[in-house]
N, C-alpha and C. Protein backbone atom coordinates (compact mmCIF):
# COMPACT_ATOMS: atom_id res chain seq x y z
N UNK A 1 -1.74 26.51 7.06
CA UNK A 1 -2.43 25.78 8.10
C UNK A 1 -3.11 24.55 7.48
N UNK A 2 -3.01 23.51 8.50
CA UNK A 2 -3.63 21.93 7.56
C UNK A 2 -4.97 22.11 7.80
N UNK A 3 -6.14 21.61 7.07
CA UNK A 3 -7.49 21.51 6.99
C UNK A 3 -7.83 20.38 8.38
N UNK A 4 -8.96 20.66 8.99
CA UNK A 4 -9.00 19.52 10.38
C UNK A 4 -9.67 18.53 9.85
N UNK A 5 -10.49 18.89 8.67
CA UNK A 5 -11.28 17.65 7.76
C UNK A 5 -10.55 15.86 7.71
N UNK A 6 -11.22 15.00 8.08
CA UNK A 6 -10.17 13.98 7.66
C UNK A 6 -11.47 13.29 6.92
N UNK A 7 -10.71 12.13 6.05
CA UNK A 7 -11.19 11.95 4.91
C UNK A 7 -11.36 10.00 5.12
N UNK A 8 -12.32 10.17 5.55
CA UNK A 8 -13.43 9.02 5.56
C UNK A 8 -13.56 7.68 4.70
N UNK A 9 -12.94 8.21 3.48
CA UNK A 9 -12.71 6.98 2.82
C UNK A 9 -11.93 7.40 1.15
N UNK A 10 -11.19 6.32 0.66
CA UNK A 10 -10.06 6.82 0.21
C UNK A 10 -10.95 7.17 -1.53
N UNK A 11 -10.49 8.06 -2.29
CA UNK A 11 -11.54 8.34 -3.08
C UNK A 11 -10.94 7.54 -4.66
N UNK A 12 -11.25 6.11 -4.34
CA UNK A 12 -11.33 5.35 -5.84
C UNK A 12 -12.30 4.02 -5.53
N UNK A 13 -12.80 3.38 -6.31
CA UNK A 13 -13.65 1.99 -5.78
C UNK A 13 -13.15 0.75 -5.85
N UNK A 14 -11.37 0.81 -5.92
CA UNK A 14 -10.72 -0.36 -5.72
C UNK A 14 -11.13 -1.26 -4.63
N UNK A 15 -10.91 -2.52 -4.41
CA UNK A 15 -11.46 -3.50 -3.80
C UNK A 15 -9.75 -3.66 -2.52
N UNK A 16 -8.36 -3.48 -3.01
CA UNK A 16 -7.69 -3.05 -1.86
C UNK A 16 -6.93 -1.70 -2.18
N UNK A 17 -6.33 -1.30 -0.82
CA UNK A 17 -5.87 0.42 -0.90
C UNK A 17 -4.69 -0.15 0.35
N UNK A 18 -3.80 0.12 -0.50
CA UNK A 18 -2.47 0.44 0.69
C UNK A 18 -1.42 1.54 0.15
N UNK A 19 -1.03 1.46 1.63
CA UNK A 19 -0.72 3.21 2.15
C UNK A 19 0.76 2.78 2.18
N UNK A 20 1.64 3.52 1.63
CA UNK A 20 3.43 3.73 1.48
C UNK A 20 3.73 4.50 2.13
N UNK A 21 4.70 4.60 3.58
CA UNK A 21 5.17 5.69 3.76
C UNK A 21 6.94 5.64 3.16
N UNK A 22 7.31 7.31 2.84
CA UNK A 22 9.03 6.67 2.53
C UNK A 22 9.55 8.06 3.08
N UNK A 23 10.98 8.30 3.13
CA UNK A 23 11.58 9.17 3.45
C UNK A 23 11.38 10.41 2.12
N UNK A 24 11.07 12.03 3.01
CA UNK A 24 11.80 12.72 2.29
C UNK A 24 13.02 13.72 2.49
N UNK A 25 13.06 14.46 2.19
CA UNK A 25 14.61 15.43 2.50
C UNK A 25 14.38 15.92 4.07
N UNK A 26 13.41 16.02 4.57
CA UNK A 26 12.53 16.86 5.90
C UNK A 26 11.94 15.92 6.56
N UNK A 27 11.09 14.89 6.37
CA UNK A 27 10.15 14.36 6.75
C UNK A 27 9.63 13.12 6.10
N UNK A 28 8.46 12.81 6.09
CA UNK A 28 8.07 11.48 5.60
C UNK A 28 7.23 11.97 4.90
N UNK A 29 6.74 11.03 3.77
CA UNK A 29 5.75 11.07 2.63
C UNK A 29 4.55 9.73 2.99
N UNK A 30 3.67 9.68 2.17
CA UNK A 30 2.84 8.80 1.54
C UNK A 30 2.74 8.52 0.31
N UNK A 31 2.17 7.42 -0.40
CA UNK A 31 1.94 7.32 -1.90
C UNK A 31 0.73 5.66 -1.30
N UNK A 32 0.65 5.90 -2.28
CA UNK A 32 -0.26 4.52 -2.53
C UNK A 32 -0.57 3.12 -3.81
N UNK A 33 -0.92 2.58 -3.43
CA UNK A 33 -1.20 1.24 -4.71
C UNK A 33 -2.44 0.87 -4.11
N UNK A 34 -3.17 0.56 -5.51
CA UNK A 34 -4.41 -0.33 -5.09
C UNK A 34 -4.44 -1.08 -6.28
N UNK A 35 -5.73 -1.67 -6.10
CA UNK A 35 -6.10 -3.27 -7.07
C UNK A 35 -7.46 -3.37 -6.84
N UNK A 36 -7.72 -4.43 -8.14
CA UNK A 36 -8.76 -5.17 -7.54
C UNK A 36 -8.82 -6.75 -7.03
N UNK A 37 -7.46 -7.00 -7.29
CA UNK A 37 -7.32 -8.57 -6.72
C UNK A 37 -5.65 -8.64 -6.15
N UNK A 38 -5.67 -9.26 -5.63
CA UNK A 38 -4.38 -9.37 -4.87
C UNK A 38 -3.42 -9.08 -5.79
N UNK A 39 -2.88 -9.76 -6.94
CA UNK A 39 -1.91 -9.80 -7.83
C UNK A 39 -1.37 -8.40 -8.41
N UNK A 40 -3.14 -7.46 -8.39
CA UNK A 40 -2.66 -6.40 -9.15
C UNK A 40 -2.21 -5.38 -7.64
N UNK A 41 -2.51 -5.54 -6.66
CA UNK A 41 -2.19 -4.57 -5.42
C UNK A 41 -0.66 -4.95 -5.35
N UNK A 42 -0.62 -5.94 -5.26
CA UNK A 42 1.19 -6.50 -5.13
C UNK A 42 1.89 -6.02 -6.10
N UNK A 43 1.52 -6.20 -7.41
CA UNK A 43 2.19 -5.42 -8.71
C UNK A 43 2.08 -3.97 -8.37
N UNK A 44 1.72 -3.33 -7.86
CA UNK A 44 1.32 -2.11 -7.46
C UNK A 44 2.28 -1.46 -6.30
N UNK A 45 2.41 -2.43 -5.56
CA UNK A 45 3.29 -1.93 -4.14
C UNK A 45 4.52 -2.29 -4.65
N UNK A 46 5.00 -3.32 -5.40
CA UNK A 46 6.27 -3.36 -6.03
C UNK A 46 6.79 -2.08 -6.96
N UNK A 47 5.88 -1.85 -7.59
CA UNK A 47 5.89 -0.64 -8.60
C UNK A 47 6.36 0.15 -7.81
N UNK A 48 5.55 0.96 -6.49
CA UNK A 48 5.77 2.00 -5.53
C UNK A 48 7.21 1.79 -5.12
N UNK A 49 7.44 0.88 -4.33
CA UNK A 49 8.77 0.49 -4.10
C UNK A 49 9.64 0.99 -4.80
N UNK A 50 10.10 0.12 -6.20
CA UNK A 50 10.70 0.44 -7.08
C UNK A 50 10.77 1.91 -7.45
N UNK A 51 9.87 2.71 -7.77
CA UNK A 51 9.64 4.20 -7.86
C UNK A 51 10.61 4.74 -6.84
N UNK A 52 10.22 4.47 -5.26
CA UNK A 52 10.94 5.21 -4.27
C UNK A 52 12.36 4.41 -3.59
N UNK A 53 12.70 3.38 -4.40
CA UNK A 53 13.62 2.66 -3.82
C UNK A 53 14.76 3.45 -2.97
N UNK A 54 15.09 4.63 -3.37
CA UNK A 54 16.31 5.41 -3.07
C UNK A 54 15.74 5.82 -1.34
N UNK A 55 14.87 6.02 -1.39
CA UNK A 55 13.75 6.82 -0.20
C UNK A 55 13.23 5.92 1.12
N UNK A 56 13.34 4.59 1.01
CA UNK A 56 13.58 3.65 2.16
C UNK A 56 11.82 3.14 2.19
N UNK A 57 11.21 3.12 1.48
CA UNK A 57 9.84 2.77 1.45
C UNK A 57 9.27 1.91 2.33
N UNK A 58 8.16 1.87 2.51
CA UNK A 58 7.66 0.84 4.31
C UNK A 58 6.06 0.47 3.95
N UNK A 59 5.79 -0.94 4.02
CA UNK A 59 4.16 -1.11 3.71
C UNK A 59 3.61 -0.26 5.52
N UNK A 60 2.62 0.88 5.00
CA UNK A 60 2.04 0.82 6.16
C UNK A 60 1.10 0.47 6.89
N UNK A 61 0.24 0.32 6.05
CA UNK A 61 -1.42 -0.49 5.82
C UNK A 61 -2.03 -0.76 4.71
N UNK A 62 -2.92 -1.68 4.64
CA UNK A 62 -3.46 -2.47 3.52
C UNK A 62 -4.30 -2.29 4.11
N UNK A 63 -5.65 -2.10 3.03
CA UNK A 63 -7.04 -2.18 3.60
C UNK A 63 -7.76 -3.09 2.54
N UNK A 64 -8.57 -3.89 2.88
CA UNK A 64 -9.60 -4.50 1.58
C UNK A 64 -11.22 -4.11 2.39
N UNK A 65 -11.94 -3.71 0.72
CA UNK A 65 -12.86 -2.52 0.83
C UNK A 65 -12.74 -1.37 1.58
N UNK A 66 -11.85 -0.45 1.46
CA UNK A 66 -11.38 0.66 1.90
C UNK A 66 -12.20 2.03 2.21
N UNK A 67 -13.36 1.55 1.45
CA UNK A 67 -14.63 2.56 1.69
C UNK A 67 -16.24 1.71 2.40
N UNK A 68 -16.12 0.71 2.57
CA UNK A 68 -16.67 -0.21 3.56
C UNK A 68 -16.65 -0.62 4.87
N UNK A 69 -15.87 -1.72 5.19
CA UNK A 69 -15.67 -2.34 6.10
C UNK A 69 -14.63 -2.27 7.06
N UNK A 70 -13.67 -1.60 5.66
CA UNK A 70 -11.91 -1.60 6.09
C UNK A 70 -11.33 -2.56 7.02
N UNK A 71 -10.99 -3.79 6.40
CA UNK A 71 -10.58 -5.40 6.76
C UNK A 71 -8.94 -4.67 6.58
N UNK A 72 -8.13 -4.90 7.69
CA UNK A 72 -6.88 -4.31 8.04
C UNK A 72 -6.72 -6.11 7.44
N UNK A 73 -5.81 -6.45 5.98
CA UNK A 73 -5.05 -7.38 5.92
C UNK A 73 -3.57 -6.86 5.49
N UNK A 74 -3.00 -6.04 6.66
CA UNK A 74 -1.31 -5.79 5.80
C UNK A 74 -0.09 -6.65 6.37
N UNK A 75 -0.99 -7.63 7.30
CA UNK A 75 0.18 -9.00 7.76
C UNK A 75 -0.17 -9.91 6.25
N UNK A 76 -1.32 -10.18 5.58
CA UNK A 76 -1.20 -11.09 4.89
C UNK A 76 -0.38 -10.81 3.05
N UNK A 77 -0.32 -9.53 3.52
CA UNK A 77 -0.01 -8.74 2.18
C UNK A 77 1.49 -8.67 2.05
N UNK A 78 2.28 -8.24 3.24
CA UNK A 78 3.48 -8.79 4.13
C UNK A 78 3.81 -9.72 3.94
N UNK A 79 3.01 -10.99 4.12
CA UNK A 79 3.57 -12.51 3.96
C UNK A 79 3.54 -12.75 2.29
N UNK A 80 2.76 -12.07 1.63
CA UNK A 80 3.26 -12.60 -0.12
C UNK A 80 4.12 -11.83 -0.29
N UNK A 81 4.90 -10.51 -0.12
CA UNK A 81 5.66 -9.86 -0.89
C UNK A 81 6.80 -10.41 0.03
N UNK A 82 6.72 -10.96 1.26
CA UNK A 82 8.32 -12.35 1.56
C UNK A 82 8.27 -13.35 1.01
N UNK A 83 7.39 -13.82 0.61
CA UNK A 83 7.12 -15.36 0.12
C UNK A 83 7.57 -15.02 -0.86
N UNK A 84 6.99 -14.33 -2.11
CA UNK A 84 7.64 -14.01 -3.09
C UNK A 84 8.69 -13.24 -3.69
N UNK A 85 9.41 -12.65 -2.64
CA UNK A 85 10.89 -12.14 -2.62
C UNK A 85 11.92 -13.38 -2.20
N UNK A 86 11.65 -14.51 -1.32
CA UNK A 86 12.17 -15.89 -0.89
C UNK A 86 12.00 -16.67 -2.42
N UNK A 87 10.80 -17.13 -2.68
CA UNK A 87 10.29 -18.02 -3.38
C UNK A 87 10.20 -17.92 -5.04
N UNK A 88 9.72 -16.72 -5.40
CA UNK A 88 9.75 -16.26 -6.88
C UNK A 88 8.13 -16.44 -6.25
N UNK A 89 7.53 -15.87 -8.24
CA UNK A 89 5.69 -15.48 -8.16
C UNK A 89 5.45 -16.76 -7.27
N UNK A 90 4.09 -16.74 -6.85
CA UNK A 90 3.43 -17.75 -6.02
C UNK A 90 2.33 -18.14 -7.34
N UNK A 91 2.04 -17.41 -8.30
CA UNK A 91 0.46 -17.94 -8.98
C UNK A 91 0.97 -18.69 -10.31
């Protein structure tokens, strides 16, 4: 039986937290990447990617301050990992 507890805020003090969902044999998974500045969250979700490439991986949300405010930026997080799949690094 699942616990009804839900969990309030994600437990590290990274500055962003995004959420991976990917395929598994049954059902769907999660995994995650975080950072403390854009560059390293992106290096992070690429990493994930790469890890689950076989598994169909999907950004599902990005949060910046994830135990704060929770600022939903996963359109702008979206637009660098096209920009820089189009373009090469941006920095």
């Amino acid at each position: 039986m699942q616990s009804k507890e839900v969990i309030k805020n994600v437990p590290h003090g990274f500055l962003f937290h995004a959420e991976i969902i990917y395929e598994t044999e049954n059902s769907f998974a999660f995994t995650n990447a975080m950072g403390n500045t854009m560059q390293e969250l992106l290096d992070g979700i690429k990493d994930r990617f790469k890890q689950y490439e076989d598994r169909q991986p999907q950004l599902s949300e990005v949060l910046f301050e994830p135990n704060g405010e929770k600022i939903d930026v996963t359109y702008t997080v979206r637009t660098f990992l096209n920009k820089e799949y189009y373009y090469g690094k941006f920095y």
